[in-house]
Protein backbone atom coordinates (compact mmCIF):
# COMPACT_ATOMS: atom_id res chain seq x y z
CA UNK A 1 43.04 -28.88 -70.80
CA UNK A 2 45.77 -28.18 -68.49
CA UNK A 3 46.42 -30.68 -65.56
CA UNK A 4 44.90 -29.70 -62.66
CA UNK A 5 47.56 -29.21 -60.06
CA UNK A 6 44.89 -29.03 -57.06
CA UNK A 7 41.81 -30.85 -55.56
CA UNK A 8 38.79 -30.70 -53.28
CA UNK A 9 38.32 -33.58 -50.90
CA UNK A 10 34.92 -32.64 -50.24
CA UNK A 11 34.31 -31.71 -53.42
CA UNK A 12 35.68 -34.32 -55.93
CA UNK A 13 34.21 -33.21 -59.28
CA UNK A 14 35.85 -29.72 -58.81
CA UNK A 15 37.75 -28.62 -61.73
CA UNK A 16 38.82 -25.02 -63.46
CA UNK A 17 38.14 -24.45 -66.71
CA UNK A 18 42.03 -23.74 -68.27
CA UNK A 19 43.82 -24.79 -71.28
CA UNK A 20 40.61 -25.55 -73.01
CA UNK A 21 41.37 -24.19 -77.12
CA UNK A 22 38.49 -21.75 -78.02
CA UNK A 23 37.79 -18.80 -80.66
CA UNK A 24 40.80 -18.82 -83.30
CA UNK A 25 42.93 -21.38 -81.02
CA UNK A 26 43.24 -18.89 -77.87
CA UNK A 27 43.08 -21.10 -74.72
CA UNK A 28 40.72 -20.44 -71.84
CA UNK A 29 42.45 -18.80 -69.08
CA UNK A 30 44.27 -21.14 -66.57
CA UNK A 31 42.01 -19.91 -63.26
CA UNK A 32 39.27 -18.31 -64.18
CA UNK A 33 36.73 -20.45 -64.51
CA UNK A 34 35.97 -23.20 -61.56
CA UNK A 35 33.06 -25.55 -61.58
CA UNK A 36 32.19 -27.37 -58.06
CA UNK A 37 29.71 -29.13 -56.51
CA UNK A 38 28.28 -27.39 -53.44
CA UNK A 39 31.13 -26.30 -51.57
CA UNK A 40 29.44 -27.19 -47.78
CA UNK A 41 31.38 -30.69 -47.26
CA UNK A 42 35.02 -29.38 -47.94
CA UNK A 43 37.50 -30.48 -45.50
CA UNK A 44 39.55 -28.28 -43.12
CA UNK A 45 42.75 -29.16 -45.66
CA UNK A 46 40.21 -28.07 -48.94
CA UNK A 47 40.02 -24.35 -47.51
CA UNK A 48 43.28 -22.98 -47.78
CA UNK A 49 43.01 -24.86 -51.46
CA UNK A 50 40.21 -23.08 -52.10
CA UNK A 51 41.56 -19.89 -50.59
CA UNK A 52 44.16 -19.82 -53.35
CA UNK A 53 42.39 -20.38 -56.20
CA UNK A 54 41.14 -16.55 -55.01
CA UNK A 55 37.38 -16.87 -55.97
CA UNK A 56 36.13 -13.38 -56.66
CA UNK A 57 32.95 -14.01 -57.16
CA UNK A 58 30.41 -17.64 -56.14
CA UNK A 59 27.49 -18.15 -58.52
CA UNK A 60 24.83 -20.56 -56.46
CA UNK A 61 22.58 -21.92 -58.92
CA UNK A 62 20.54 -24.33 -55.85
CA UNK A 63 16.78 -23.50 -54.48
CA UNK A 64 16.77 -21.99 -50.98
CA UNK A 65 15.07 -25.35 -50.30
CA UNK A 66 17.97 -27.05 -51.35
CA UNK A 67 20.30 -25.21 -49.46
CA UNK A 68 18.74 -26.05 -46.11
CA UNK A 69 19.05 -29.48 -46.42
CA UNK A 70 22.84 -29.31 -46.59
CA UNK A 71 25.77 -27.43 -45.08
CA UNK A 72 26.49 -24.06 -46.03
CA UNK A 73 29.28 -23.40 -48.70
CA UNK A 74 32.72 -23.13 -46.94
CA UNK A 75 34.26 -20.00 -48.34
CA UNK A 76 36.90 -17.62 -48.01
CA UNK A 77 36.26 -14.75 -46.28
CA UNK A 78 34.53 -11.95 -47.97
CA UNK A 79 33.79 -13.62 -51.11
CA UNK A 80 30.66 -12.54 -53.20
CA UNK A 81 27.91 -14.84 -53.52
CA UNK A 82 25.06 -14.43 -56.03
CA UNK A 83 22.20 -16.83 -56.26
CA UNK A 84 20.53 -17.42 -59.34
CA UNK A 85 18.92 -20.47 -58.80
CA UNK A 86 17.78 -22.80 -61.22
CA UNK A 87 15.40 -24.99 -60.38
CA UNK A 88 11.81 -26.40 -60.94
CA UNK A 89 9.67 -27.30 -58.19
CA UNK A 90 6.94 -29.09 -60.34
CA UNK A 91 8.99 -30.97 -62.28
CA UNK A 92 9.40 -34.72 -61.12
CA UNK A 93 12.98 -34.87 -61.54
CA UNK A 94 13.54 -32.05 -58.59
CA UNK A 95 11.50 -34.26 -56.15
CA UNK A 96 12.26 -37.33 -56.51
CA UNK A 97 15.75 -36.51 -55.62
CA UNK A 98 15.07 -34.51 -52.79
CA UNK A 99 13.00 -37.38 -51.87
CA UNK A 100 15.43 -40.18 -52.05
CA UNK A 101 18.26 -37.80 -50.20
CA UNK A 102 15.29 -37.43 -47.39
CA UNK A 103 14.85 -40.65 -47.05
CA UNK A 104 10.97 -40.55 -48.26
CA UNK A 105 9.25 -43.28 -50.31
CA UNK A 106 10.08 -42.03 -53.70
CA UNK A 107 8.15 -45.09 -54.95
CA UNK A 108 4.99 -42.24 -54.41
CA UNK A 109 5.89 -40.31 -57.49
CA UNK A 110 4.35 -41.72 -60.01
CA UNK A 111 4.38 -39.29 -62.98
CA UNK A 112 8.64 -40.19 -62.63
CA UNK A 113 8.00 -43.56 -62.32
CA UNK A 114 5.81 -43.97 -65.37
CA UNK A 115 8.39 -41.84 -67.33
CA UNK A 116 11.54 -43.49 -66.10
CA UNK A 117 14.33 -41.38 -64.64
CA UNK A 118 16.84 -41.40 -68.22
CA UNK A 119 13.49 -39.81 -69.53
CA UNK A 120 13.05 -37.32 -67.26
CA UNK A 121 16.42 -35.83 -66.55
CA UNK A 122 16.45 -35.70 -70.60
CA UNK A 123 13.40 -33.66 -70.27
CA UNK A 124 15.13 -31.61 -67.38
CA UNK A 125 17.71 -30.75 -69.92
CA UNK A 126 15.51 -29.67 -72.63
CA UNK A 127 13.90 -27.12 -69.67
CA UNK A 128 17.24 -26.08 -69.12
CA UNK A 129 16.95 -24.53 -72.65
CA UNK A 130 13.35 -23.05 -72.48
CA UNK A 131 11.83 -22.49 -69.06
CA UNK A 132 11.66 -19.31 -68.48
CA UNK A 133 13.68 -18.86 -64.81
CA UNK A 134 16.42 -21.26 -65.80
CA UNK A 135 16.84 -18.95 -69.09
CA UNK A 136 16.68 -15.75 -66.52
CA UNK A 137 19.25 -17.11 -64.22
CA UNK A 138 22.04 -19.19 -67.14
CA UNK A 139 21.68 -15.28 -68.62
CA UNK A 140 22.86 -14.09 -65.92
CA UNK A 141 24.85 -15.94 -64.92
CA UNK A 142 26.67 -15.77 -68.46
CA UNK A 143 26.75 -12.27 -68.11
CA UNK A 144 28.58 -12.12 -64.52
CA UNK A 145 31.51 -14.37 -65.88
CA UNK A 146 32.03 -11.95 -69.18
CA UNK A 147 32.61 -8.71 -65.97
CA UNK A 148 36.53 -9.14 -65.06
CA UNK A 149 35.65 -7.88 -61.41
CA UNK A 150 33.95 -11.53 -60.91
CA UNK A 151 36.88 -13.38 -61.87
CA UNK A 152 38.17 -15.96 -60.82
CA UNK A 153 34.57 -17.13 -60.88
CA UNK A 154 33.27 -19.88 -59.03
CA UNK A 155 29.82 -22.00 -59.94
CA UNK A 156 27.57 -24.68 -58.77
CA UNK A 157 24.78 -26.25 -58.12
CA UNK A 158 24.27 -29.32 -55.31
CA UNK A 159 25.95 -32.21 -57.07
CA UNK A 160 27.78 -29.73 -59.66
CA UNK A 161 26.94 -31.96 -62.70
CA UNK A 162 23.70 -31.25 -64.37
CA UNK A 163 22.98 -27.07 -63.95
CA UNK A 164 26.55 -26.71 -63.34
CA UNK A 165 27.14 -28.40 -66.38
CA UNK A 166 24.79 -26.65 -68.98
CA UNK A 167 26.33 -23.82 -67.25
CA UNK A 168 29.87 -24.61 -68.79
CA UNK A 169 28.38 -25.31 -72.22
CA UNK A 170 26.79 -21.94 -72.27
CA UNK A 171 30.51 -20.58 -71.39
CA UNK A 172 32.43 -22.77 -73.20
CA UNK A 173 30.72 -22.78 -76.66
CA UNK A 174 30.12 -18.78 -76.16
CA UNK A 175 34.34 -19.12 -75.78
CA UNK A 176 34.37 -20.70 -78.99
CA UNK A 177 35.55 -24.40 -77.75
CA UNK A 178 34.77 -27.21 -79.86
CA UNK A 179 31.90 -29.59 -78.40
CA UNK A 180 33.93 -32.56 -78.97
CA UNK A 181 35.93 -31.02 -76.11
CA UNK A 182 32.78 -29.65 -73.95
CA UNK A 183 30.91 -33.08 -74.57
CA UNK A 184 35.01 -34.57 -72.61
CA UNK A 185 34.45 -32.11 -69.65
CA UNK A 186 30.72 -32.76 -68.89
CA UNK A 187 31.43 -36.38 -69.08
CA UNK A 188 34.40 -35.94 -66.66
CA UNK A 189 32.02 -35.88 -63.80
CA UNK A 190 31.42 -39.89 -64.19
CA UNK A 191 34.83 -40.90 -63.67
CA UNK A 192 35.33 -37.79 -61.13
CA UNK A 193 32.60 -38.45 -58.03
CA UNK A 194 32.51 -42.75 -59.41
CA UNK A 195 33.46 -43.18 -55.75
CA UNK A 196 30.73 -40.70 -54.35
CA UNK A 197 28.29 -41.84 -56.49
CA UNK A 198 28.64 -45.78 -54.97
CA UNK A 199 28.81 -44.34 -51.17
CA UNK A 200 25.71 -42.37 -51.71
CA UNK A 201 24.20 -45.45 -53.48
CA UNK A 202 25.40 -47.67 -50.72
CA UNK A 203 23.55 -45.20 -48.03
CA UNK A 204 20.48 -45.51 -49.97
CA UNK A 205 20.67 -48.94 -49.98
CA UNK A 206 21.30 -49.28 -46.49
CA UNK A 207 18.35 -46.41 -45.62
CA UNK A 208 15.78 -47.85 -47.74
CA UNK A 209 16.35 -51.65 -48.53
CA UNK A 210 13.58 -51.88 -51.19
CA UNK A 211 15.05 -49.17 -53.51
CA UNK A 212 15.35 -49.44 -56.96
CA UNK A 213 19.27 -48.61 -57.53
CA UNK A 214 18.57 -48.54 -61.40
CA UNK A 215 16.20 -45.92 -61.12
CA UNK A 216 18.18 -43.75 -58.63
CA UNK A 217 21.94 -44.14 -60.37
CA UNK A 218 20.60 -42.32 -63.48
CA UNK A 219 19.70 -38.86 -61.59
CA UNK A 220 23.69 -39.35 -60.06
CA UNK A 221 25.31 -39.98 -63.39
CA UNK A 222 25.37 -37.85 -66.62
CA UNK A 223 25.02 -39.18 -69.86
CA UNK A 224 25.05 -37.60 -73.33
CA UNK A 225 21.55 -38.58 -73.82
CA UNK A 226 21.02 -35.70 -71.62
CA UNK A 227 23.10 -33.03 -73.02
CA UNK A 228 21.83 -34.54 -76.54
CA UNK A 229 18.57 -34.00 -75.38
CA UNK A 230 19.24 -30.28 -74.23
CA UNK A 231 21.35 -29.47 -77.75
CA UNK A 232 18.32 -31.11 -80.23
CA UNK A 233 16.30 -28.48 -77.73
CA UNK A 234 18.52 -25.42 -78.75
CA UNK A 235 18.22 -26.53 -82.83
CA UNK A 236 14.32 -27.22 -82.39
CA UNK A 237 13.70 -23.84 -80.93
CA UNK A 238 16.74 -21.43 -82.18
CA UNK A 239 18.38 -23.41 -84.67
CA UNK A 240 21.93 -22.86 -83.44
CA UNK A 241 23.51 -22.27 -80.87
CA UNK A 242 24.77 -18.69 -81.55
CA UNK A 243 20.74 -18.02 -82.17
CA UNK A 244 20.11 -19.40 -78.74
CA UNK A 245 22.64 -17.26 -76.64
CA UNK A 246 21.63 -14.15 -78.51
CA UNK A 247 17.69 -14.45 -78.62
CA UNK A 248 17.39 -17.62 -75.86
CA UNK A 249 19.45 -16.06 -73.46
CA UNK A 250 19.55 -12.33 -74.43
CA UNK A 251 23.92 -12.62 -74.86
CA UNK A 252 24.67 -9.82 -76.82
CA UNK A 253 27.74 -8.99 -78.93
CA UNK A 254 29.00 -6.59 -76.42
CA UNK A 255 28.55 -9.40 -73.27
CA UNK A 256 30.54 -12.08 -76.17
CA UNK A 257 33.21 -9.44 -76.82
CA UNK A 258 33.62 -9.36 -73.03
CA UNK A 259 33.52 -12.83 -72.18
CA UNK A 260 36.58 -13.37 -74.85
CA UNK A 261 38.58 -10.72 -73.72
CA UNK A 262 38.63 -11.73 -70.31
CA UNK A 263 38.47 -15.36 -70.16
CA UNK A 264 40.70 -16.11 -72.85
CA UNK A 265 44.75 -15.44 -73.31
């Protein structure tokens, strides 16, 4: 991957896509391709930054309800923005983190309790792969990066790590990169938002004194348990990965095609 020559401030994960080596050793487009976190804490110095990276198009892939408990996305004047949210309101994971960030008792969720955090973002992943809305909105979402009019394309979620991140598998292996070098990127956040991470901890902390750190730091980290858990997903029900874009996903040869011509030199 190319160095990046730029950076967010308020958004410290941020990073574009370039240099990565895909389909018959073509590189991924320096540009094209930006993942962020959601783009409502960027400083006054991040938007002329932002500004020239020249997004053409913002996929949002948070909740409405998640959206109104931050600030809106700063962004450049007349840039698209599509929301395809993924997101699960049933599903432990999503509310025990809005909890914690609200500053309720998550110690009343006890389905997420009794199946331990690790456990259930793993199981968040392996929805990632089968519910039915977060297939209808990674679809499209696939399909808006393979049209040249939305490039450069920007994507997130709220902490730009987990849906953001299947996001840039489903790119990146459609791209033909190898997953030794998708597993490097997704695992980039750690190192990334380390600093974030501890501040939000430390707010936590300070919020809610009784709070159990080692059940909260797993829902701000990834790990390749969960990505593991989201590719043994893909075999289980498609048996590759090619299977899963084209039948999971409904990525057909002509959206492929696309996506290769345009995102890669």
């Amino acid at each position: 991957m190319s160095e990046r020559d730029w950076e967010l401030v308020g958004a410290p994960n941020a990073r574009e896509l370039g240099g990565l080596v895909g389909l018959d050793g073509r590189r991924v487009r320096p540009g094209v391709l930006i993942r962020t976190p959601a783009l409502g804490r960027l400083t006054d110095e991040d938007l002329p930054v932002l500004a020239k990276l020249g997004p053409a198009c913002v996929v949002d892939l948070r909740d409405r309800s998640e959206m109104t408990l931050g600030p809106p996305d700063r962004l450049p004047p007349g840039t698209r923005v599509v929301h395809l949210p993924v997101h699960d309101a049933e599903h432990p994971v999503f509310t025990y983190v809005s909890a914690v960030l609200l500053g309720h008792d998550p110690g009343v969720y006890a389905a997420l309790a009794e199946q331990g955090t690790p456990a259930a973002m793993a199981a968040i992943y392996r929805w990632f792969v089968t519910g039915e809305s977060a297939r209808a909105s990674f679809s499209a979402a696939v399909r808006l990066a393979a049209e040249a009019e939305n490039l450069p394309l920007v994507y997130h979620c709220t902490a730009g790590k987990d849906r953001t991140g299947w996001l840039t598998v489903l790119l990146l292996s459609a791209l033909g990169v190898d997953e030794a070098a998708i597993r490097e990127d997704y695992l980039a956040n750690n190192r990334l938002s380390e600093s974030l991470r501890e501040v939000l901890l430390e707010a936590m902390r300070r919020r809610q004194p009784a709070l159990d750190v080692a059940a909260v730091r797993p829902v701000l980290e990834v790990r390749e348990e969960y990505l593991d858990a989201a590719y043994a997903e893909v075999r289980r029900v498609h048996g590759s990965f090619g299977a899963y874009l084209r039948d999971g996903l409904g990525v057909t040869d002509e959206v492929l095609a696309a996506l290769r011509t345009n995102l890669l030199e």
